[in-house]
Protein backbone atom coordinates (compact mmCIF):
# COMPACT_ATOMS: atom_id res chain seq x y z
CA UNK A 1 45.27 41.40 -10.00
CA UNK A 2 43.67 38.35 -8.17
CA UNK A 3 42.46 40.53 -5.47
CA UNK A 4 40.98 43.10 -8.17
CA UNK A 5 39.28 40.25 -10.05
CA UNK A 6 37.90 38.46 -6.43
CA UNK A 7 36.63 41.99 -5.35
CA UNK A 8 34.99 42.17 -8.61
CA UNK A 9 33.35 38.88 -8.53
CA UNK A 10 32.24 39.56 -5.11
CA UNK A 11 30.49 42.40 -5.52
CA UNK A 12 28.55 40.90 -9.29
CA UNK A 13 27.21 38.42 -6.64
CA UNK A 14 26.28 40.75 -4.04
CA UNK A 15 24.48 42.83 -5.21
CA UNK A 16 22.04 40.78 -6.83
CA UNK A 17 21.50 39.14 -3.77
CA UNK A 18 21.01 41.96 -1.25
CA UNK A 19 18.76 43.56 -3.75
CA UNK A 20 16.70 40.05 -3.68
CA UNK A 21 16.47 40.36 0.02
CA UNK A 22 14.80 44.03 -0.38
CA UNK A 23 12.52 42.83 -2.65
CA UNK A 24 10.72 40.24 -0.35
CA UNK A 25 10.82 42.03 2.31
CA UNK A 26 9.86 45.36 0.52
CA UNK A 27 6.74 43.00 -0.45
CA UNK A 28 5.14 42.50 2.76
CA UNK A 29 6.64 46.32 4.19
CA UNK A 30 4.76 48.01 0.65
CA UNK A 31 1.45 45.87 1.75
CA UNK A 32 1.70 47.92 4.68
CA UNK A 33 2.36 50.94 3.86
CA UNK A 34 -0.85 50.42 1.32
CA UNK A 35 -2.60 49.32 4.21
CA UNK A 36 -1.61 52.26 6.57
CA UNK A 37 -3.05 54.78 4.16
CA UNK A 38 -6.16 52.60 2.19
CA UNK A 39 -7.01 50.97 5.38
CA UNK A 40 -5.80 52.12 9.00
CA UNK A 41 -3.47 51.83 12.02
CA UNK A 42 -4.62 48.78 13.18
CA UNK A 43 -4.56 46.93 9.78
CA UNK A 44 -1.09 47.78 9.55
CA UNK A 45 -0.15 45.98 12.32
CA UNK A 46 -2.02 42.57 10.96
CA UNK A 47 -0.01 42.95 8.12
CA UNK A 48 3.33 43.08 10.28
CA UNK A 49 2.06 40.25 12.47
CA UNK A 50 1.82 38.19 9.16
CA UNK A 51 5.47 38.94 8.15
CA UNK A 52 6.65 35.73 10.58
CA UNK A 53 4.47 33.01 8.18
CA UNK A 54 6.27 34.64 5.06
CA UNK A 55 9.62 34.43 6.73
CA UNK A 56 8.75 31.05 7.77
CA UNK A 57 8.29 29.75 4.19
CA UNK A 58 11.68 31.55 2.66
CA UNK A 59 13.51 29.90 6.01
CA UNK A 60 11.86 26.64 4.43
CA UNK A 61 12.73 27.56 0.84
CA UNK A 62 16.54 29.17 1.64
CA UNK A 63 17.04 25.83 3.88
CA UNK A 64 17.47 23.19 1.12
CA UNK A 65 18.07 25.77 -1.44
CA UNK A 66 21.81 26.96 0.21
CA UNK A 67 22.22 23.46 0.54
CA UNK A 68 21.91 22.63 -2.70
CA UNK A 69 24.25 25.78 -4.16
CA UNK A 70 26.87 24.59 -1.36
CA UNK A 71 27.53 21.59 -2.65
CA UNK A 72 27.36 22.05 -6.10
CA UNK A 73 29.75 25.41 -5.97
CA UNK A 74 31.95 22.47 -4.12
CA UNK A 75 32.02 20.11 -6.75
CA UNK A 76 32.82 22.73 -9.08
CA UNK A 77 35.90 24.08 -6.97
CA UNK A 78 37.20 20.70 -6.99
CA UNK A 79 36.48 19.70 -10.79
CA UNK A 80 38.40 22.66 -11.37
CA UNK A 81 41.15 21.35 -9.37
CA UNK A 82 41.57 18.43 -10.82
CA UNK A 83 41.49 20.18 -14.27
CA UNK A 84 44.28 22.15 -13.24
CA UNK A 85 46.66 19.21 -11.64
CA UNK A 86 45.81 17.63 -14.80
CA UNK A 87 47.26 20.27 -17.19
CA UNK A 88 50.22 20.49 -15.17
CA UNK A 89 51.31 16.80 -15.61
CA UNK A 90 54.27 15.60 -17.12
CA UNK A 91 51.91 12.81 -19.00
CA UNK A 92 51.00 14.29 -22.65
CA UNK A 93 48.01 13.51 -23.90
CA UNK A 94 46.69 14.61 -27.44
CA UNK A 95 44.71 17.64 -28.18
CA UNK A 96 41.39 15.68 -29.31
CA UNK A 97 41.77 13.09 -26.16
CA UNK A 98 41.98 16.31 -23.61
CA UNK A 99 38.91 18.04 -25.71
CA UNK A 100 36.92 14.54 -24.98
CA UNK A 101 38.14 14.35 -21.59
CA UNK A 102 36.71 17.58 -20.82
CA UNK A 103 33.89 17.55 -22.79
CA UNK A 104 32.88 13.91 -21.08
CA UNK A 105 33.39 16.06 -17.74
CA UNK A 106 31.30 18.95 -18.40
CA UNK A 107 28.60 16.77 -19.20
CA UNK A 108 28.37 14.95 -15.97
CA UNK A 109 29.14 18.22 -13.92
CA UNK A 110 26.13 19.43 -16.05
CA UNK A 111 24.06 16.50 -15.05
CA UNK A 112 25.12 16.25 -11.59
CA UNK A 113 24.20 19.69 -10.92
CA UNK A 114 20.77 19.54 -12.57
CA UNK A 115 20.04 16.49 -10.73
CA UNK A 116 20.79 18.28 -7.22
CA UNK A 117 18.47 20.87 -8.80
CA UNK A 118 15.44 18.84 -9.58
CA UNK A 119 15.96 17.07 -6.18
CA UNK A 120 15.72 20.49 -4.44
CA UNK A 121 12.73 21.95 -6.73
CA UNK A 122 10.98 18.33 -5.98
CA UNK A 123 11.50 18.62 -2.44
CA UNK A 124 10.40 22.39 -2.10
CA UNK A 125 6.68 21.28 -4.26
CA UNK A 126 6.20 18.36 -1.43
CA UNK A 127 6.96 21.13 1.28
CA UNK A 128 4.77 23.15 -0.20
CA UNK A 129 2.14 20.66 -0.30
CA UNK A 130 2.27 19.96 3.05
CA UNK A 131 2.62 23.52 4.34
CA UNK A 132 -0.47 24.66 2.76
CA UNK A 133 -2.21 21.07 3.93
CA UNK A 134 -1.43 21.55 7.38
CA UNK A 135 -1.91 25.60 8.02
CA UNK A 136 -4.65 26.42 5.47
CA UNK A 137 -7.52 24.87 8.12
CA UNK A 138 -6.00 26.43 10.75
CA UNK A 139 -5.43 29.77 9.91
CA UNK A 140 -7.12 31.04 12.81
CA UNK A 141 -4.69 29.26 14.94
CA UNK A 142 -1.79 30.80 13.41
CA UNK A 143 -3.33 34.72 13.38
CA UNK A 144 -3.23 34.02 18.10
CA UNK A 145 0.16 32.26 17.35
CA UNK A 146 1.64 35.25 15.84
CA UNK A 147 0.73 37.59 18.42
CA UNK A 148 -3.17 39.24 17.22
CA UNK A 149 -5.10 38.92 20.34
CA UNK A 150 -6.80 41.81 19.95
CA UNK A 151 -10.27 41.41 17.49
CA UNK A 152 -9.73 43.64 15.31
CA UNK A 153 -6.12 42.77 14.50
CA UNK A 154 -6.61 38.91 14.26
CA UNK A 155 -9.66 39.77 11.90
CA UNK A 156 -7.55 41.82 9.96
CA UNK A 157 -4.93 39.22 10.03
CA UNK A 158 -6.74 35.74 9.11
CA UNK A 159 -8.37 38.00 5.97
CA UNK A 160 -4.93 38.45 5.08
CA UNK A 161 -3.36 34.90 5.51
CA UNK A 162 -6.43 33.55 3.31
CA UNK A 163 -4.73 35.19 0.46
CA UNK A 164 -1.08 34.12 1.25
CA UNK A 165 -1.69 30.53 2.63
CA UNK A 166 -3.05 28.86 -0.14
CA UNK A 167 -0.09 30.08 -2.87
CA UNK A 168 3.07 28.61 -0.42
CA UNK A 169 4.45 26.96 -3.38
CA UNK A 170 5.30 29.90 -5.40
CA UNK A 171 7.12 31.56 -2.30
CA UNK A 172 9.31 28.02 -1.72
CA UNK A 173 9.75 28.33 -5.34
CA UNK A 174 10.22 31.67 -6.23
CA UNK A 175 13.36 32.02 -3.61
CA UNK A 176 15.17 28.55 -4.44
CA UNK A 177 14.88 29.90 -8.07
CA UNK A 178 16.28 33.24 -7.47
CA UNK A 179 19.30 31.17 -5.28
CA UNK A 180 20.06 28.47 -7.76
CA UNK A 181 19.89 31.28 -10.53
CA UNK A 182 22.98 33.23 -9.10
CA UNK A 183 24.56 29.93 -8.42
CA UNK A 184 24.38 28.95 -12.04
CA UNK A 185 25.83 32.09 -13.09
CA UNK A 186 23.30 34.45 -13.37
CA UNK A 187 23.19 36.81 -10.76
CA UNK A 188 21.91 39.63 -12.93
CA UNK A 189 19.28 38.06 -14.16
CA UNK A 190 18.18 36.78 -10.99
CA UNK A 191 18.10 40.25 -10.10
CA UNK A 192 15.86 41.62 -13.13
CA UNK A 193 13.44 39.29 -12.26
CA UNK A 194 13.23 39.73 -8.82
CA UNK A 195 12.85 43.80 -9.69
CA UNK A 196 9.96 42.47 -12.12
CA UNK A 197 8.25 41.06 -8.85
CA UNK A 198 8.84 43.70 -6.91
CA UNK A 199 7.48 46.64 -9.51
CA UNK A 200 4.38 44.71 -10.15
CA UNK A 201 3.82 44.25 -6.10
CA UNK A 202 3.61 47.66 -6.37
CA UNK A 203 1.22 48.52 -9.03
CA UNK A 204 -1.10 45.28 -7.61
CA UNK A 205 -1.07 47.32 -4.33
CA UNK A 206 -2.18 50.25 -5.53
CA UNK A 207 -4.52 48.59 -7.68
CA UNK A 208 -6.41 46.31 -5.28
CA UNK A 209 -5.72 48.31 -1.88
CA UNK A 210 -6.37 52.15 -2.96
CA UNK A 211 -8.37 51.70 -6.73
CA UNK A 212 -10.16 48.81 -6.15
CA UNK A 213 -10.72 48.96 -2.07
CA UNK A 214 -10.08 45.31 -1.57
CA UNK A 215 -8.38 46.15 1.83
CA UNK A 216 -5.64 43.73 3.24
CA UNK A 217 -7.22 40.88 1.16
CA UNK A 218 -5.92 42.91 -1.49
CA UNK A 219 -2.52 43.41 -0.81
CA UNK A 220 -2.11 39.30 0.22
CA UNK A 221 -3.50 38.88 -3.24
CA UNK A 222 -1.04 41.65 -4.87
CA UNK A 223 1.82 39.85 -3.09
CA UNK A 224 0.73 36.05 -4.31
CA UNK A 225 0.02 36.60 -7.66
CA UNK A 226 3.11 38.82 -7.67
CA UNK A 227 5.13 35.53 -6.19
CA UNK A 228 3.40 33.86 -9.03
CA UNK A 229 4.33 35.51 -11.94
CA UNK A 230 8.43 35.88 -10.67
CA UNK A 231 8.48 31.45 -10.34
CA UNK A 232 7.22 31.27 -14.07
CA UNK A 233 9.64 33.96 -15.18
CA UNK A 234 12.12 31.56 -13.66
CA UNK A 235 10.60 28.08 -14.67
CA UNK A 236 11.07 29.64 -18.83
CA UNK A 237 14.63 29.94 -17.96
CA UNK A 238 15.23 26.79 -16.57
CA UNK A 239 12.88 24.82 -19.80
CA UNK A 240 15.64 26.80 -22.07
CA UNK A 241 18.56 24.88 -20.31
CA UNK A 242 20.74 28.31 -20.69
CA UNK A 243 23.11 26.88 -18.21
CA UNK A 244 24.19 24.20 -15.70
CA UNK A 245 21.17 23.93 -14.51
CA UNK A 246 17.72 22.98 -16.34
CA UNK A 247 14.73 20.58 -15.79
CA UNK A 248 15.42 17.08 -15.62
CA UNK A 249 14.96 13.30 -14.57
CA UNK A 250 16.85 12.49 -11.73
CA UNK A 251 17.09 9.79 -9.27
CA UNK A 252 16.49 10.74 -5.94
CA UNK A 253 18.95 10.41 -3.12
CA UNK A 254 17.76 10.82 0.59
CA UNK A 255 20.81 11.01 1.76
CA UNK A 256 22.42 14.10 0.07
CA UNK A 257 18.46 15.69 1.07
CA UNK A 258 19.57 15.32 4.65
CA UNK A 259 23.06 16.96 3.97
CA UNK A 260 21.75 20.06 2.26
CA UNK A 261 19.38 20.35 4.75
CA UNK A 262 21.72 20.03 7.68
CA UNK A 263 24.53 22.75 6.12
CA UNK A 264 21.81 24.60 4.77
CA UNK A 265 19.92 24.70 8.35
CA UNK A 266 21.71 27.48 10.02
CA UNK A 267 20.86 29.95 6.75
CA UNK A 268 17.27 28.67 7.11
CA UNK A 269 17.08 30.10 10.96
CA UNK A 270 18.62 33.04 9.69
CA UNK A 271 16.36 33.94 7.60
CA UNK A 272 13.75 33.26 9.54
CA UNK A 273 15.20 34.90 12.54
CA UNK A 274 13.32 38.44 11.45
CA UNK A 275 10.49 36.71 11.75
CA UNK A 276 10.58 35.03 14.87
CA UNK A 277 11.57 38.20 16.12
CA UNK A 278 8.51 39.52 15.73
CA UNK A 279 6.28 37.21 16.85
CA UNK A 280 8.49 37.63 20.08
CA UNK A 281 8.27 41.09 20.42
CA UNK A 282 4.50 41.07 19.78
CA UNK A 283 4.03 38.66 22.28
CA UNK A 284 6.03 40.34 24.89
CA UNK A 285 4.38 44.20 23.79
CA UNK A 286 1.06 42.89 24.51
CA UNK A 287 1.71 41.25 27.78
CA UNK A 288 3.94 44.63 28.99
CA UNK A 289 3.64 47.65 26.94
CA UNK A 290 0.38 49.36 25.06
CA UNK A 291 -1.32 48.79 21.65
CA UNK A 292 0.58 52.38 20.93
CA UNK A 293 4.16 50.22 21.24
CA UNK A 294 2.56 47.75 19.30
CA UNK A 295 2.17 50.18 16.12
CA UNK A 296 5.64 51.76 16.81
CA UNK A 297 7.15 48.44 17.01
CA UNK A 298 4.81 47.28 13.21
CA UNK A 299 7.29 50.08 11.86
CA UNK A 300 10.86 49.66 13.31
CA UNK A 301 10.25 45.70 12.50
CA UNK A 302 9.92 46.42 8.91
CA UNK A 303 13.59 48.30 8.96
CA UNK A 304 14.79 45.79 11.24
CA UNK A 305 14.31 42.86 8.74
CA UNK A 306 15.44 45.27 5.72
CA UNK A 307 18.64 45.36 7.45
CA UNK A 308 18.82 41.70 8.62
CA UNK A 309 17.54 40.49 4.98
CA UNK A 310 20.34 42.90 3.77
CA UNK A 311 22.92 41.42 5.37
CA UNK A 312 22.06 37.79 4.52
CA UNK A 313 21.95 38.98 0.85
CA UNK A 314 25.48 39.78 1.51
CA UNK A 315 26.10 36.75 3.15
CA UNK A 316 24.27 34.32 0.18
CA UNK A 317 26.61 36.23 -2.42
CA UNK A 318 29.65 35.56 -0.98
CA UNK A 319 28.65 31.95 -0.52
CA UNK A 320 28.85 30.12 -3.46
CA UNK A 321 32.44 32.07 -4.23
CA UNK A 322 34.28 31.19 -1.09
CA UNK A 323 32.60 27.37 -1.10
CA UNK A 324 33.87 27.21 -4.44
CA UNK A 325 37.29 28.34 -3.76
CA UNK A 326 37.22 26.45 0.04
CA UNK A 327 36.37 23.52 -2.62
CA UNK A 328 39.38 24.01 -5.05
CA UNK A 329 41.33 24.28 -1.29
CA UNK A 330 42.48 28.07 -2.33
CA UNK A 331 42.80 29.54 1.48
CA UNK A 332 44.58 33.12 -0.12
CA UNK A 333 41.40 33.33 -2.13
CA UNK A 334 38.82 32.05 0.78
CA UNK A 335 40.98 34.21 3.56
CA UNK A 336 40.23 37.35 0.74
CA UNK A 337 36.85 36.80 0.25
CA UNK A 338 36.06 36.30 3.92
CA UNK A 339 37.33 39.49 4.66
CA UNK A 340 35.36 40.91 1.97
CA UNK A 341 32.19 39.60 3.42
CA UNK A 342 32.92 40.53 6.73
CA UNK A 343 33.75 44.33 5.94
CA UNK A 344 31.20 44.80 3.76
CA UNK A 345 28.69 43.35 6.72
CA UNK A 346 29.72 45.45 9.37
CA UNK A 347 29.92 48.27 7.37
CA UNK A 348 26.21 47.78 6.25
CA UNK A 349 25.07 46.98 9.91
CA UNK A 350 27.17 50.51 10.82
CA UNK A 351 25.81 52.73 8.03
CA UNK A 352 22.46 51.28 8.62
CA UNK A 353 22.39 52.63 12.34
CA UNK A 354 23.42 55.57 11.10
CA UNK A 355 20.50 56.88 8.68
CA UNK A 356 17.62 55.02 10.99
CA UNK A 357 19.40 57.63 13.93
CA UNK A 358 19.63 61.27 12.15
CA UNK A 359 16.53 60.21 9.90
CA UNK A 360 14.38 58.06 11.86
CA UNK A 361 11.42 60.59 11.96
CA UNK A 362 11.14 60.76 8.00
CA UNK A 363 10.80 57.46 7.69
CA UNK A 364 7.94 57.45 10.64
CA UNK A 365 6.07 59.78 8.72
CA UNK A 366 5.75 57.60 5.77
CA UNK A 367 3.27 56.01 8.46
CA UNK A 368 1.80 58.28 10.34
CA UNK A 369 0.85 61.83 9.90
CA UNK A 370 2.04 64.92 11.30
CA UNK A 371 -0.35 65.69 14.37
CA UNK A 372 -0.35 62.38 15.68
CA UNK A 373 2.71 64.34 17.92
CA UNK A 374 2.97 62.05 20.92
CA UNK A 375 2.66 58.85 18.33
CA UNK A 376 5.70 60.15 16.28
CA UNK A 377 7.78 60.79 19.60
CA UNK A 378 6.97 57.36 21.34
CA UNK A 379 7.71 55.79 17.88
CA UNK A 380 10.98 57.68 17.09
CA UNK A 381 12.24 56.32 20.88
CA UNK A 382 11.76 52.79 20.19
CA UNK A 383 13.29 52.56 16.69
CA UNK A 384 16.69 54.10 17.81
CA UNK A 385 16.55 52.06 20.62
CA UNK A 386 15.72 48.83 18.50
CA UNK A 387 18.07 49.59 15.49
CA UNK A 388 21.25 50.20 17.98
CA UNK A 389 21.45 46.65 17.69
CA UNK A 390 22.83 46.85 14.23
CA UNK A 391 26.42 47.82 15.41
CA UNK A 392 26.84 44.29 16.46
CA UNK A 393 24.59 42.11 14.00
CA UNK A 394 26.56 42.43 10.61
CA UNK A 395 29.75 40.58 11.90
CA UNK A 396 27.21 37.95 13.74
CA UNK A 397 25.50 37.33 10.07
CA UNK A 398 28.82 37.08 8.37
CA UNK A 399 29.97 34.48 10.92
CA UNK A 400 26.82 32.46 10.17
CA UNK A 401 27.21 33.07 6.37
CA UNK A 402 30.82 32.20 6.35
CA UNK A 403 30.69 28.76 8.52
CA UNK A 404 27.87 27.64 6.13
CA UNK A 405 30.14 28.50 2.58
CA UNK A 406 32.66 25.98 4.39
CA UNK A 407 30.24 23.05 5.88
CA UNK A 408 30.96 24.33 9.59
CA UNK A 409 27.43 23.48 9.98
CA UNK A 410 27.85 22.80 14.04
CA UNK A 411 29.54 26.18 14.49
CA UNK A 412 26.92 28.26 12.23
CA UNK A 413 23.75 26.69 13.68
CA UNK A 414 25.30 27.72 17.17
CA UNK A 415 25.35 31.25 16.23
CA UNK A 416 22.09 31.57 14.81
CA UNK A 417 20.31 30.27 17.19
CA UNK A 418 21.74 32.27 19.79
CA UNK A 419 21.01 35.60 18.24
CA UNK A 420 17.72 34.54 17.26
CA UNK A 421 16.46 32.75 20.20
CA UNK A 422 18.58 31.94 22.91
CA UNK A 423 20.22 35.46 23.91
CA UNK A 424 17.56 37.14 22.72
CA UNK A 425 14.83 35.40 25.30
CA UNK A 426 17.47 36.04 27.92
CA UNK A 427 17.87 39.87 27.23
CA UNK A 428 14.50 40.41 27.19
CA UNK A 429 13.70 38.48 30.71
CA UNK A 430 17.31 39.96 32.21
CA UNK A 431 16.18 43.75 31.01
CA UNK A 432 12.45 43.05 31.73
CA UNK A 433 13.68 42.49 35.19
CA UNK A 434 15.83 45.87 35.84
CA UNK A 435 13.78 47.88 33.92
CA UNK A 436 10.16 46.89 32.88
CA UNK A 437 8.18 47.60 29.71
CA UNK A 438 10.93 50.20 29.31
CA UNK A 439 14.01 47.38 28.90
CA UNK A 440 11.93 45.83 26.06
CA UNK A 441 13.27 47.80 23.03
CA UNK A 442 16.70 47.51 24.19
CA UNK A 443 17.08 43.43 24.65
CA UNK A 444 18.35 43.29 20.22
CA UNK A 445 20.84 45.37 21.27
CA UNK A 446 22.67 43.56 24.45
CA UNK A 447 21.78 40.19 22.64
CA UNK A 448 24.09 41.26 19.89
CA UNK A 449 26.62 41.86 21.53
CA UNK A 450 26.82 38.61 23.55
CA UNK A 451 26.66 36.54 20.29
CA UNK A 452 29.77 38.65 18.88
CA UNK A 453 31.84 37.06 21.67
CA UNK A 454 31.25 33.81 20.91
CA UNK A 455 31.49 34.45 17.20
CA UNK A 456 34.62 35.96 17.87
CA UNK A 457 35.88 33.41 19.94
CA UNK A 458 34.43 30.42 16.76
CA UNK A 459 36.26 32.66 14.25
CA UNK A 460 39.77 32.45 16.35
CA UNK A 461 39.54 28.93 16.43
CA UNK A 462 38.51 28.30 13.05
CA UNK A 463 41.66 30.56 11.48
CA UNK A 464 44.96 28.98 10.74
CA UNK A 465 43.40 25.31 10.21
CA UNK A 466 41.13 26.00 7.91
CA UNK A 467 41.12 22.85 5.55
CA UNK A 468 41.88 20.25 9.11
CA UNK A 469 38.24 19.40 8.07
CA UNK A 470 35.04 20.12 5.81
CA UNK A 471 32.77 18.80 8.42
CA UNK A 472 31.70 19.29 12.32
């Protein structure tokens, strides 16, 4: 019955959160497809090229944000603990002095909570600030940093950026909402609104890019105003107080900041990990392949951080459940829902690989169109090649996800930055070496599966001690 009831909890708060991760990616992915067809070829890859900046600002956003939901899913594990060892006393107390007692401690959960909430939502605004401060002025900076030395692209690119930069807030915003939403309870909602975002991107797109003609200026605009509207769908919820969480005073503490921010850390760089993906790959096309790989690669990135996003989403659902059982010290119910997250990663990574193998082509042509032969064939290479890689990434994700649910901050930092930096770099230069331009595609794919043998090897010293420690 407790398994039934865990699975079922499990999967309310996946869901949700996989189907969150769709929708921002699906928000930059449907400004290219737009673009592909209103605009051309090359403004499709600008529009990939700018996918880094957006993951850079959800890393930013997710970073405090799982930090925040962490600890709070903690101290509600634990007040629930207490509850229980209190109710099991031999003391007696009367019925009105035990409805006090927990009323009194409801209210400062409640208060506690919303105060780690404003902190975060205060932090994310002076982020924001500063993020749009520092890169607005230099936008043509960032279009060579992310890979568009070409004219044309970087033109493309900085056009596009003008329309993103400036509205930073509402992407910090609009993702620690969506988090702290589920955390409070309200997973589904969280998803509705999220859906909203994503059905309007859609229409905007077609409005601006194909009706209107506004090009990739267009679709940056669709995607920001659509970023817009999903933060004040959230801020109305908050203002009603519905749950835990709501708008409030609070007095700041520096010190818990730093916390979230280190446990939340290792999320952060996984999220952004898509990203700095591609500004790798772009980097390393340019300097050994063609402008050709450079389009084939704009479309196998955006399934690559479908899948990757995916995966988190599975890995932020299962989060706040097994930190809040890890809190109450419940290792049947943690050991259950671990193994539920890391099944239900590996099995996404697996069936993933599957459908980007046998139908690979379809999705190509959603790109390109049918005589562009050789295009199509180049193309269909590289994304089986790329996408093998997802064999190996869903139990490297659910390592990271799990070791952040249970403060193993050390352990899940280690992991994601080998898988987004570390091995990678050292794949690509190793099968640069042997085999050229034509190693290039394959470097996910052996970098992968180095980081699953020293997330194996984490796991297997984690298991059987799991409560020796809540910290590094």
């Amino acid at each position: 019955m407790m398994k039934t009831t865990l699975k079922t909890k499990f999967i309310r708060y996946m869901i949700p959160s996989v189907l969150a991760q769709w929708v921002y990616t699906l928000y930059n992915m449907v400004d290219g497809i737009f673009v592909a067809r209103g605009v051309n070829e090359i403004a499709l890859t600008a529009v990939n090229m700018a996918f880094p900046f957006l993951t850079f600002l959800f890393a930013v956003s997710i970073t405090f944000a799982v930090g925040t939901s962490t600890f709070a899913a903690l101290r509600i594990g634990k007040n629930m603990e207490e509850e229980s060892g209190r109710s099991s006393g031999k003391e007696k107390k009367s019925g009105t002095e035990k409805r006090d007692e927990k009323e009194k401690e409801t209210v400062r959960e409640r208060d506690t909570a919303s105060a780690l909430f404003m902190q975060d939502i205060v932090v994310q605004l002076i982020l924001s600030i500063v993020i749009v401060g520092i890169c607005l002025p230099r936008i043509p900076d960032i279009a060579v940093l992310l890979g568009a030395k070409d004219q044309d692209i970087r033109m493309y690119l900085i056009e596009y950026l003008h329309w993103i930069v400036p509205f930073s807030g509402a992407f910090l915003l609009s993702y620690t909402f969506e988090i702290l939403l589920k955390t409070d309870g309200y997973p589904r909602k969280a998803m509705q609104i999220v859906t909203t975002g994503a059905v309007l991107n859609i229409f905007l797109d077609w409005l601006f890019v194909i009706r209107l003609e506004r090009g990739v200026a267009g679709a940056a605009f669709a995607t920001s105003l659509s970023q817009i509207t999903v933060t004040i769908l959230y801020c109305v919820h908050f203002a009603r107080a519905a749950g835990a969480l709501h708008f409030c005073r609070f007095v700041p503490e520096p010190r818990m900041i730093l916390k979230e921010a280190y446990n939340g850390f290792s999320a952060g760089i996984n999220e952004f990990s898509a990203g700095l993906i591609t500004v790798i790959f772009n980097h390393v096309i340019t300097a050994f392949l063609t402008e050709q790989a450079l389009v084939s690669y704009a479309m196998t990135s955006y399934i690559n951080n479908i899948v990757i996003c995916s995966i988190t989403g599975i890995s932020q659902g299962a989060q706040p459940l097994i930190s809040t059982y890890y809190g109450r010290k419940d290792k049947e119910s943690t050991n259950i829902l671990k193994a539920y997250l890391f099944r239900a990663s590996m099995l996404f990574g697996i069936i993933s690989f599957l459908l980007c193998f046998f139908f690979g082509k379809e999705y190509i042509l959603f790109y390109l169109k049918p005589e562009e032969e050789e295009l199509i064939r180049y193309s269909l290479k590289v994304f089986r090649e790329f996408t093998a890689s997802f064999l190996f990434a869903g139990f490297n994700l659910a390592t990271v996800g799990y070791f952040t649910a249970v403060v193993q901050s050390g352990k899940a930092f280690f992991i994601s930055i080998c898988r987004s930096l570390a091995m990678l770099c050292l794949s690509l230069l190793v099968l640069i070496l042997i085999l050229g331009g034509a190693g290039v595609f394959w470097a996910p794919l052996l970098s992968e599966m180095i980081c699953m043998l020293f997330s194996v090897f984490l796991m297997k010293k984690k298991a059987g001690r799991l409560y020796d420690s809540t910290q590094d």
